[in-house]
Protein backbone atom coordinates (compact mmCIF):
# COMPACT_ATOMS: atom_id res chain seq x y z
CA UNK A 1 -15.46 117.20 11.60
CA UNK A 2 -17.57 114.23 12.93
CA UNK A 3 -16.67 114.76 16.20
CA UNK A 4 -17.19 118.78 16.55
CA UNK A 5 -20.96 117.75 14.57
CA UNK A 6 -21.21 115.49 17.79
CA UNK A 7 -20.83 118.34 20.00
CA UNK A 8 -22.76 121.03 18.08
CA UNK A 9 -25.95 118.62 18.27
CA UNK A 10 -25.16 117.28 21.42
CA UNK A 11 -24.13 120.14 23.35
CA UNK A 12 -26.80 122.74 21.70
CA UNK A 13 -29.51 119.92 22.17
CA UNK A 14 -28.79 120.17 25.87
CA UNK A 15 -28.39 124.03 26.63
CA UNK A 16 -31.50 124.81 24.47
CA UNK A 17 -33.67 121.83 26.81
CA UNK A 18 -31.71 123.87 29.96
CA UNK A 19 -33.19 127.45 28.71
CA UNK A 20 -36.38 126.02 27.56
CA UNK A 21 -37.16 124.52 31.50
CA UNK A 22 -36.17 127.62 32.49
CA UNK A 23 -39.10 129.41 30.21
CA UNK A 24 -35.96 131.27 28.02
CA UNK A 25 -35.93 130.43 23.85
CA UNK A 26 -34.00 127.57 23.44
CA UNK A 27 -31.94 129.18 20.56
CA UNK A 28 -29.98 131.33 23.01
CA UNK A 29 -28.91 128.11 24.20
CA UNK A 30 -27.83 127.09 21.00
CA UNK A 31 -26.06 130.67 20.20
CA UNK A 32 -24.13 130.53 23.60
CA UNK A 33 -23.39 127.00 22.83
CA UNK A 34 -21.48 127.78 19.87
CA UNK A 35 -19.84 131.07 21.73
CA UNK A 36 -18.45 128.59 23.80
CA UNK A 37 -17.33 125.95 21.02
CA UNK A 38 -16.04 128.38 18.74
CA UNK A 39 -12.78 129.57 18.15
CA UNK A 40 -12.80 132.50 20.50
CA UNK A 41 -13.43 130.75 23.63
CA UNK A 42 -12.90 126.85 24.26
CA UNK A 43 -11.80 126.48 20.05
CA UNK A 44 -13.55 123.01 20.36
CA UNK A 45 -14.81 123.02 16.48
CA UNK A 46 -13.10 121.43 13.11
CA UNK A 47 -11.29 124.51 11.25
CA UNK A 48 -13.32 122.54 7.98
CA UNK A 49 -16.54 122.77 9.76
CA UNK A 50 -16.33 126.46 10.80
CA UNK A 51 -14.63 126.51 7.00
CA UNK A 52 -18.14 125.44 5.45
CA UNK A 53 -20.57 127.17 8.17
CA UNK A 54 -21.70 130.01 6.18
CA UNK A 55 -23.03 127.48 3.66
CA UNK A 56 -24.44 125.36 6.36
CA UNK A 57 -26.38 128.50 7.79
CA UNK A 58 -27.74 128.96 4.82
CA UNK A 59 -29.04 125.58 4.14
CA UNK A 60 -30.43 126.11 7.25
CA UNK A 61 -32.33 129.29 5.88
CA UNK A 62 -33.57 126.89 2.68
CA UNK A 63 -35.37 124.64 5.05
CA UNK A 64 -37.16 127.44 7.22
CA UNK A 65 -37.68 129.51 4.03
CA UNK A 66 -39.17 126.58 2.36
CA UNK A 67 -41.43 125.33 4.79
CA UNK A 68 -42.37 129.23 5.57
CA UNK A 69 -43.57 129.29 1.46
CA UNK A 70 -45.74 125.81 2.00
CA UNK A 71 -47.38 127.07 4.77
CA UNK A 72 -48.18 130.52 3.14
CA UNK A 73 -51.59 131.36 1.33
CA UNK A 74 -51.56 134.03 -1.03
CA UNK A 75 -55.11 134.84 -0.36
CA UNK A 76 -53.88 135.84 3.10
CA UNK A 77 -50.83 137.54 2.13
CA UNK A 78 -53.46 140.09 -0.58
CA UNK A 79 -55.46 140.63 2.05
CA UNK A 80 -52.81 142.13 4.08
CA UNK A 81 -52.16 144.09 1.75
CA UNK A 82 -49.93 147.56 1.76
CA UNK A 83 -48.91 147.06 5.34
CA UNK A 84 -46.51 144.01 4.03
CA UNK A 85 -45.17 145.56 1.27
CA UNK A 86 -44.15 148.66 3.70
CA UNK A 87 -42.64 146.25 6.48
CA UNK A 88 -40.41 144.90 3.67
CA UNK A 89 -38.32 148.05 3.75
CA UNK A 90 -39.65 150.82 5.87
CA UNK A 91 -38.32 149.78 9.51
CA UNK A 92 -35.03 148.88 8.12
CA UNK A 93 -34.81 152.22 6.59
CA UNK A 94 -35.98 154.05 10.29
CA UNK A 95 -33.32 152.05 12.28
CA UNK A 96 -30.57 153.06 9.72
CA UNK A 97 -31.82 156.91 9.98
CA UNK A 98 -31.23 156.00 13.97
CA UNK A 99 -28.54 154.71 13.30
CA UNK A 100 -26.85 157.62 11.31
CA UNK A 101 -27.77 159.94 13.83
CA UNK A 102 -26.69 158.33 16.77
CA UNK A 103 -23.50 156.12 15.84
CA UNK A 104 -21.45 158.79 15.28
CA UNK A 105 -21.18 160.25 18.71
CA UNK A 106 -20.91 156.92 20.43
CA UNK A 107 -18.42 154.99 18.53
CA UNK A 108 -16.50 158.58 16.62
CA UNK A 109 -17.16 157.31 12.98
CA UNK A 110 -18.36 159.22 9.96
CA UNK A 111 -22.13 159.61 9.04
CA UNK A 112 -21.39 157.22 5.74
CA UNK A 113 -19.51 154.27 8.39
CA UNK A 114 -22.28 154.75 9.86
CA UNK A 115 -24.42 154.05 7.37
CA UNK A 116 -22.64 151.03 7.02
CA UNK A 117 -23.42 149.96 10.67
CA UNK A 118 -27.35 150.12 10.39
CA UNK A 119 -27.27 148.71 6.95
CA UNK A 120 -25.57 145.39 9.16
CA UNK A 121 -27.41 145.34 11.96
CA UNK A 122 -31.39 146.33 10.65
CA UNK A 123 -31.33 142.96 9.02
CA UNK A 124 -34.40 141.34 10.74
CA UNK A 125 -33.58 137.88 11.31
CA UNK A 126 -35.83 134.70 9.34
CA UNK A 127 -34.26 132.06 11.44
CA UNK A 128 -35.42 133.50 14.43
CA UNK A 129 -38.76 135.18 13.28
CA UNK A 130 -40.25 132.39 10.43
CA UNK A 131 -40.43 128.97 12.49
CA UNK A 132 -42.41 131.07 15.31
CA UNK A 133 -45.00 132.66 12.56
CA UNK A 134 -45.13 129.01 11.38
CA UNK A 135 -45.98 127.81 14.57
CA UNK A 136 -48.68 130.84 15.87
CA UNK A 137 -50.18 130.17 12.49
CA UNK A 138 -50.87 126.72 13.44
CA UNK A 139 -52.24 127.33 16.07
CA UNK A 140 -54.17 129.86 14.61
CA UNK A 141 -53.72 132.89 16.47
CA UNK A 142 -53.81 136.41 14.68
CA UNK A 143 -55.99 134.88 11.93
CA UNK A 144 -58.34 137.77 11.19
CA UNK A 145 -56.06 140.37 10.42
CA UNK A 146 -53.63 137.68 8.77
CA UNK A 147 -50.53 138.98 11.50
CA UNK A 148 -48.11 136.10 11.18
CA UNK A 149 -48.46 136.19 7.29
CA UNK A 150 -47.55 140.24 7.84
CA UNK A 151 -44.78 139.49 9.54
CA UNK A 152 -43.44 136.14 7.53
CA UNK A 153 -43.74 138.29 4.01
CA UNK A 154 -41.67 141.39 5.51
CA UNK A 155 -38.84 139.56 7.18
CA UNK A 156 -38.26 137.32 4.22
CA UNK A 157 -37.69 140.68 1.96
CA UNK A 158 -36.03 142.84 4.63
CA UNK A 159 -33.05 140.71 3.97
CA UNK A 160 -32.79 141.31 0.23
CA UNK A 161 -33.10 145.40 0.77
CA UNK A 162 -30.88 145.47 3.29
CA UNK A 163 -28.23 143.73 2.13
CA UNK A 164 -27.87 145.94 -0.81
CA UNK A 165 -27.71 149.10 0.61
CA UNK A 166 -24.57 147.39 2.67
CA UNK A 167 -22.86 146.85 -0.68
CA UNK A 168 -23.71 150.63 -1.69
CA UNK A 169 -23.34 151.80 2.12
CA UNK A 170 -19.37 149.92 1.71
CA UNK A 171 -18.67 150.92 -1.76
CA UNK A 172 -19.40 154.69 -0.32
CA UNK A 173 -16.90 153.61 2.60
CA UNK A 174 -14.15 152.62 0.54
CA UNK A 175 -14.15 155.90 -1.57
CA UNK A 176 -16.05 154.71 -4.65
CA UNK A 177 -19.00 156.19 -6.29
CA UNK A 178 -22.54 154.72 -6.06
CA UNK A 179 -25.14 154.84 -9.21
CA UNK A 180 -28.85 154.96 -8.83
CA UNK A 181 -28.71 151.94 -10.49
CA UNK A 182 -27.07 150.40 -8.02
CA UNK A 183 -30.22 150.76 -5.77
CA UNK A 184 -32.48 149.94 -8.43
CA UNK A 185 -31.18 146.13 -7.71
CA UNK A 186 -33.64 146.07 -4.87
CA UNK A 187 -36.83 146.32 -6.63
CA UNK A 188 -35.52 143.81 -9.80
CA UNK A 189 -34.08 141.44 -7.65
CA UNK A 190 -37.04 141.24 -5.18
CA UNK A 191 -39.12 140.95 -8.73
CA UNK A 192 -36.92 138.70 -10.73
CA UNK A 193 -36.66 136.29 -7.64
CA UNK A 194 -40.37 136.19 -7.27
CA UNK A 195 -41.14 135.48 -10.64
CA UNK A 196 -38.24 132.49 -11.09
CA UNK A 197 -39.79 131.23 -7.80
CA UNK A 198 -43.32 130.97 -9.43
CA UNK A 199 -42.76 129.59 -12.36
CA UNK A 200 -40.10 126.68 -10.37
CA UNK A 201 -42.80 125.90 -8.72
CA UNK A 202 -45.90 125.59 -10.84
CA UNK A 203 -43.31 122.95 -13.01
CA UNK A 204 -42.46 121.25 -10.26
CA UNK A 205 -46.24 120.86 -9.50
CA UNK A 206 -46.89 119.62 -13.08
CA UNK A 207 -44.27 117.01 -12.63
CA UNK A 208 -44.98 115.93 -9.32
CA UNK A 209 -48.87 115.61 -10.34
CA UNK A 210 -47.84 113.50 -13.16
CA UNK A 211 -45.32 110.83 -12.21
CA UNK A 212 -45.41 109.16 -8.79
CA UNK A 213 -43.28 109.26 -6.23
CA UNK A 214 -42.49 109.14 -2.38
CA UNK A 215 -42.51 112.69 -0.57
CA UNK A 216 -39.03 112.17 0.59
CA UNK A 217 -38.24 111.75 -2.98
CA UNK A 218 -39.79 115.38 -3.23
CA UNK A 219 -38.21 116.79 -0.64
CA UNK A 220 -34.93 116.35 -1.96
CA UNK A 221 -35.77 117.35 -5.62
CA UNK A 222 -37.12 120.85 -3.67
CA UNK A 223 -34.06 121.42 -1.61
CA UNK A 224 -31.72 120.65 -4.40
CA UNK A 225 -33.19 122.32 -6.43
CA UNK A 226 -33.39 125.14 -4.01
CA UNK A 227 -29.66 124.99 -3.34
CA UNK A 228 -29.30 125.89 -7.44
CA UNK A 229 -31.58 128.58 -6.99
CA UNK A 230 -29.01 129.92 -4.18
CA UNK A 231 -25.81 128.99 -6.63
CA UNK A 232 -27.77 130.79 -9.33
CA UNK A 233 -27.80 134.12 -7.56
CA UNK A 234 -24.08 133.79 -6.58
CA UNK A 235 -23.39 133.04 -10.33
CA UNK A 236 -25.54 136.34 -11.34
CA UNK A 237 -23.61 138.92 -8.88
CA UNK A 238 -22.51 141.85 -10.65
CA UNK A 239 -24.48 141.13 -13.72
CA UNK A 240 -28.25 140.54 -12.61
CA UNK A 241 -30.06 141.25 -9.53
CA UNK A 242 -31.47 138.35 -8.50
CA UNK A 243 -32.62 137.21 -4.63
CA UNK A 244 -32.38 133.40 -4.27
CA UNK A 245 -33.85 133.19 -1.12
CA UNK A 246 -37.03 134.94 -2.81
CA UNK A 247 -37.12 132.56 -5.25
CA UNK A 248 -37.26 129.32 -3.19
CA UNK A 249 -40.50 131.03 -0.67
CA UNK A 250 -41.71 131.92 -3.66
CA UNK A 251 -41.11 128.19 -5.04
CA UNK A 252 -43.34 127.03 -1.95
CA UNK A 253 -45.94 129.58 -2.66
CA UNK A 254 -46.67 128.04 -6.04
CA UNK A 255 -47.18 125.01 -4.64
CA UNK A 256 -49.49 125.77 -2.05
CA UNK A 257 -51.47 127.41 -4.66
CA UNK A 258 -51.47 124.50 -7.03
CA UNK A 259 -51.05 121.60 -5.08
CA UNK A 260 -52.39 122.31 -1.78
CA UNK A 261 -52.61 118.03 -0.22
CA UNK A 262 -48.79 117.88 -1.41
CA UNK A 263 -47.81 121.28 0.07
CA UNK A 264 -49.20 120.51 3.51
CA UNK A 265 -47.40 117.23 3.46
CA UNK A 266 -43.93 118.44 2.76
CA UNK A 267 -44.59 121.21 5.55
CA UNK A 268 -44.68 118.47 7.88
CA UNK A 269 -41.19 117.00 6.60
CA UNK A 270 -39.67 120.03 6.30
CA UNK A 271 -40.55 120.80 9.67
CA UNK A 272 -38.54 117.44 10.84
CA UNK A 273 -35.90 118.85 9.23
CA UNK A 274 -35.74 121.85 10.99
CA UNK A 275 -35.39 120.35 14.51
CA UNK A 276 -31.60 119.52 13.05
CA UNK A 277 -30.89 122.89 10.72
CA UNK A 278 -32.07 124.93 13.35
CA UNK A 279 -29.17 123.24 15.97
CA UNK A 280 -26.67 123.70 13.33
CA UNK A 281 -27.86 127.05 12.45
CA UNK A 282 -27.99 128.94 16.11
CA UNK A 283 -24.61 127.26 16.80
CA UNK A 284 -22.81 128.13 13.99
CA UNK A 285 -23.42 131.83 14.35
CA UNK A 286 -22.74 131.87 17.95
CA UNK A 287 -19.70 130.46 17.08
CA UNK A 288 -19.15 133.03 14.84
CA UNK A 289 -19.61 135.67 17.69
CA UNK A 290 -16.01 137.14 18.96
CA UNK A 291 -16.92 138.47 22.75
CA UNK A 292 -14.27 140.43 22.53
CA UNK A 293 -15.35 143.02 20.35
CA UNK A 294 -18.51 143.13 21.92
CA UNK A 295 -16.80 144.17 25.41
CA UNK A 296 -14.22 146.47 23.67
CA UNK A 297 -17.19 148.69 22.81
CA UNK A 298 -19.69 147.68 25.49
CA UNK A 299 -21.77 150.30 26.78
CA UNK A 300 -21.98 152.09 24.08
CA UNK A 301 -23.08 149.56 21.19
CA UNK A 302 -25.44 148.28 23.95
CA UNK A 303 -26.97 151.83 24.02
CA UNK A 304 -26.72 151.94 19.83
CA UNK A 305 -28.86 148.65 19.88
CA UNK A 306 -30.96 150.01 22.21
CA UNK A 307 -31.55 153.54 19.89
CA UNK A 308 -31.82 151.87 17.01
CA UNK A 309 -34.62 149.17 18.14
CA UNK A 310 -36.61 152.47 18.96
CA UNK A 311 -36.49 153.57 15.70
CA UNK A 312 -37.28 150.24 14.32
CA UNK A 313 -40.11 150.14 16.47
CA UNK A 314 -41.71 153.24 15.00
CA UNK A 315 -40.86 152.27 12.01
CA UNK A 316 -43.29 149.27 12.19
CA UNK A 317 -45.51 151.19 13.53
CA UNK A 318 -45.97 153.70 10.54
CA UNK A 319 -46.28 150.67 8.56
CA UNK A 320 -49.46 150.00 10.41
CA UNK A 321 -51.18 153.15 10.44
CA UNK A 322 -54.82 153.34 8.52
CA UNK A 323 -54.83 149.08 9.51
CA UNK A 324 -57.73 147.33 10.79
CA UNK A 325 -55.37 146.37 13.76
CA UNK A 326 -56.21 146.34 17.16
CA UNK A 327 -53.20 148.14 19.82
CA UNK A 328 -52.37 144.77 20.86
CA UNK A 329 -51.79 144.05 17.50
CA UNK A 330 -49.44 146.63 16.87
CA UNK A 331 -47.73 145.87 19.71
CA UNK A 332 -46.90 142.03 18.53
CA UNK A 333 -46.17 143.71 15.32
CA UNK A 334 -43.40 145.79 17.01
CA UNK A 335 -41.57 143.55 19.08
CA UNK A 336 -41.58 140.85 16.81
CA UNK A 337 -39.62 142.30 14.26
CA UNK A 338 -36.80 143.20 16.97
CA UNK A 339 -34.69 139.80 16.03
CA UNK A 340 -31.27 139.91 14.37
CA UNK A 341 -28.86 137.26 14.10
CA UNK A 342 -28.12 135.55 10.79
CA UNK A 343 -27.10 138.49 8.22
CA UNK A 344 -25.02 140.17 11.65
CA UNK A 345 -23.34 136.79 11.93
CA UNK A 346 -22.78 136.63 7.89
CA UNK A 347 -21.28 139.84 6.68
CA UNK A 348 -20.57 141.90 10.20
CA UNK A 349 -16.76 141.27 9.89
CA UNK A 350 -16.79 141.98 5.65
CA UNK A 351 -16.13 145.39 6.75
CA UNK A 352 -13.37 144.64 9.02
CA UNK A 353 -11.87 142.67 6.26
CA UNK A 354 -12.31 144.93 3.91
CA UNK A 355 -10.14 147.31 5.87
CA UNK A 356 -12.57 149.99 6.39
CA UNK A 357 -11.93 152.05 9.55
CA UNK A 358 -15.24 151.37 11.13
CA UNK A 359 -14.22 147.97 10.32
CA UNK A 360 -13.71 146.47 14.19
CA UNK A 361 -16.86 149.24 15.62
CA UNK A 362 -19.06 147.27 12.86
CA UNK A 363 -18.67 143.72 13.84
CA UNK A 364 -18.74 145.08 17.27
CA UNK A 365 -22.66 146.63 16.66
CA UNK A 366 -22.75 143.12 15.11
CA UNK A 367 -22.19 140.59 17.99
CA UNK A 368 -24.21 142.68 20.08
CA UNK A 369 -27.15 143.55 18.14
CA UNK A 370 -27.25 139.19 17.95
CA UNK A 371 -26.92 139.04 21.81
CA UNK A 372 -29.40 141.68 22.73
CA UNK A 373 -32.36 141.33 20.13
CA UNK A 374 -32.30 137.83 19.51
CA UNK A 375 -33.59 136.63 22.85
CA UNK A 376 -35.18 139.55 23.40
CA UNK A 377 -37.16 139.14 20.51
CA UNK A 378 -37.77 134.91 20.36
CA UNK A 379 -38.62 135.78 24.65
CA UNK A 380 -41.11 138.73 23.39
CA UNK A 381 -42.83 136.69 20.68
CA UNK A 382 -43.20 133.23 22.76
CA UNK A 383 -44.63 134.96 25.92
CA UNK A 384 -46.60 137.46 24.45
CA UNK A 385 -48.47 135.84 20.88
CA UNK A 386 -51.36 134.35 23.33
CA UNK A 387 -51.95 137.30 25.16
CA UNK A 388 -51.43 139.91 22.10
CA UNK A 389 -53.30 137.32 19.36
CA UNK A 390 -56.60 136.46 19.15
């Protein structure tokens, strides 16, 4: 395992400094350095490390998550307002619509394995979209009307809705029936992590204010007990909703509220963190990414992704009517909440082994929706925040 950690730094380090020179994100270094790693090309990697790389991509997501909740204000987030409670769900819900209506005709599936395709590829993806809000925020661009914050509050929810309409969008697949309690998960887990979140965090801001210790020494008390937070949702499945990842931005938030001096610190340090999770991260899914689905379908999942961004697009764009924002604005909006990658890399083959017919058409839509948006959207936010932004 030491030795395929050696390459995935090494080797991702060195593609993502080649794309970078050449003005491309360096993550699409990193994803085609895993593609070639990975077990369905060169099948350079440890069968333990690819073993433990969903848990690695998600410690990956802790870090970013974190950092994204320390650098949030509330203040900003109120002022935005209804527009970020609307980007949590409605252009997820417009690019599965697209999805429905167009899937079926390219790939032959049903309307409901259809279904199950948007609800896997209209993830938006954190990894890709938080550390760039984090880093226009610093440099303050799109302050007035709060856009990063817009942006960092919808992506980090879009996950939660989205993932449960897959379990209701597969359950429909496999021939069982679906409650409308089922869907009332999203709005109690979305809740329930918030509030857990909150409360973590104004103790942990109590304790830190009254005994002493180094900020490394904080750091790890966060992320572990972050990684609980994540263990605590896995151990709730079935009986109550409840969104980890929620919880731990929301465990950030608390502290920036409280504890502002302490918050900005750990930012820092969980920002030198992220130089190594995001490595490990981008390479792990690429090497999760089997070309050869995504050229069994070709054309037509390219045109899918292509449909289905569209709709997204509008999507975001009915979030923002009635806003102060200016066109440009809108525009930034749009495009920057084009990148998938993570949740396509994490449950795109569940239906395929599930044994659902769509199963092999899904994690095709899957691999490609990564390869398409997410350099189109990391390219799209990087060249366009300075001229879009004030």
């Amino acid at each position: 395992m030491l030795t395929s950690l050696a390459l995935v730094f090494l080797c991702g380090l060195l593609l993502s400094g080649v794309f970078t020179k050449l003005k491309l994100p360096g993550l699409l270094g990193m994803i085609i350095t895993g593609v070639l790693l990975g077990p369905f090309a060169l099948d350079l990697l440890d069968g333990s490390l690819l073993g433990i790389s969903a848990q690695l991509r998600q410690a990956a997501l802790v870090i970013i998550l974190t950092r994204a909740g320390l650098s949030l204000d509330i203040d900003d987030l109120k002022r935005v307002g209804r527009p970020a409670v609307l980007m949590c769900f409605v252009p997820a819900c417009f690019e599965i619509v697209g999805t429905v209506l167009f899937a079926p005709a390219l790939f032959g599936i049903t309307r409901v394995e259809a279904a199950v395709m948007g609800s896997v590829i209209a993830a938006v993806s954190p990894a890709v979209v938080v550390p760039r809000m984090l880093k226009i925020m610093d440099e303050g661009y799109g302050r007035k009307n709060s856009i990063p914050q817009l942006i960092l509050a919808g992506a980090s929810v879009d996950d939660v809705f989205v993932i449960v309409l897959f379990a209701a969008f597969t359950s429909l697949a496999g021939g069982e029936s679906v409650s409308a309690a089922s869907f009332l998960q999203i709005p109690v887990s979305i809740v329930l992590g918030v509030v857990v979140g909150v409360c973590v965090g104004l103790l942990l801001t109590l304790f830190f204010k009254r005994i002493h210790m180094r900020d490394s020494v904080k750091l790890l008390i966060i992320l572990s007990i972050s990684f609980l937070l994540l263990q605590l949702e896995t151990s709730l499945k079935g009986t109550v909703p409840f969104s980890g990842l929620l919880a731990i931005m929301s465990t950030g938030l608390a502290i920036n509220k409280k504890y502002l001096p302490l918050a900005k610190r750990l930012s820092v340090k969980y920002s030198k963190l992220w130089v190594a999770a995001e490595v490990l991260l981008f390479v792990l899914v690429g090497a999760a990414v089997d070309l050869s689905y995504a050229a069994k379908f070709g054309l037509a999942a390219v045109a899918l992704i292509i449909f289905a961004l569209i709709f997204r697009m509008v999507g975001v764009l009915t979030c923002l009517i009635k806003t102060k924002l200016t066109r440009k604005e809108r525009v930034f909006c749009m495009v920057a909440y084009t990148p998938k990658a993570t949740v396509q890399a994490a449950i795109g083959a569940v239906p395929l082994s599930m044994g659902l017919a769509c199963g092999n058409a899904v994690l095709c839509a899957a691999v490609v929706s990564i390869l398409i948006t997410a350099p189109f959207g990391a390219v799209c936010i990087d060249r366009l925040y300075k001229k879009l932004l004030d």
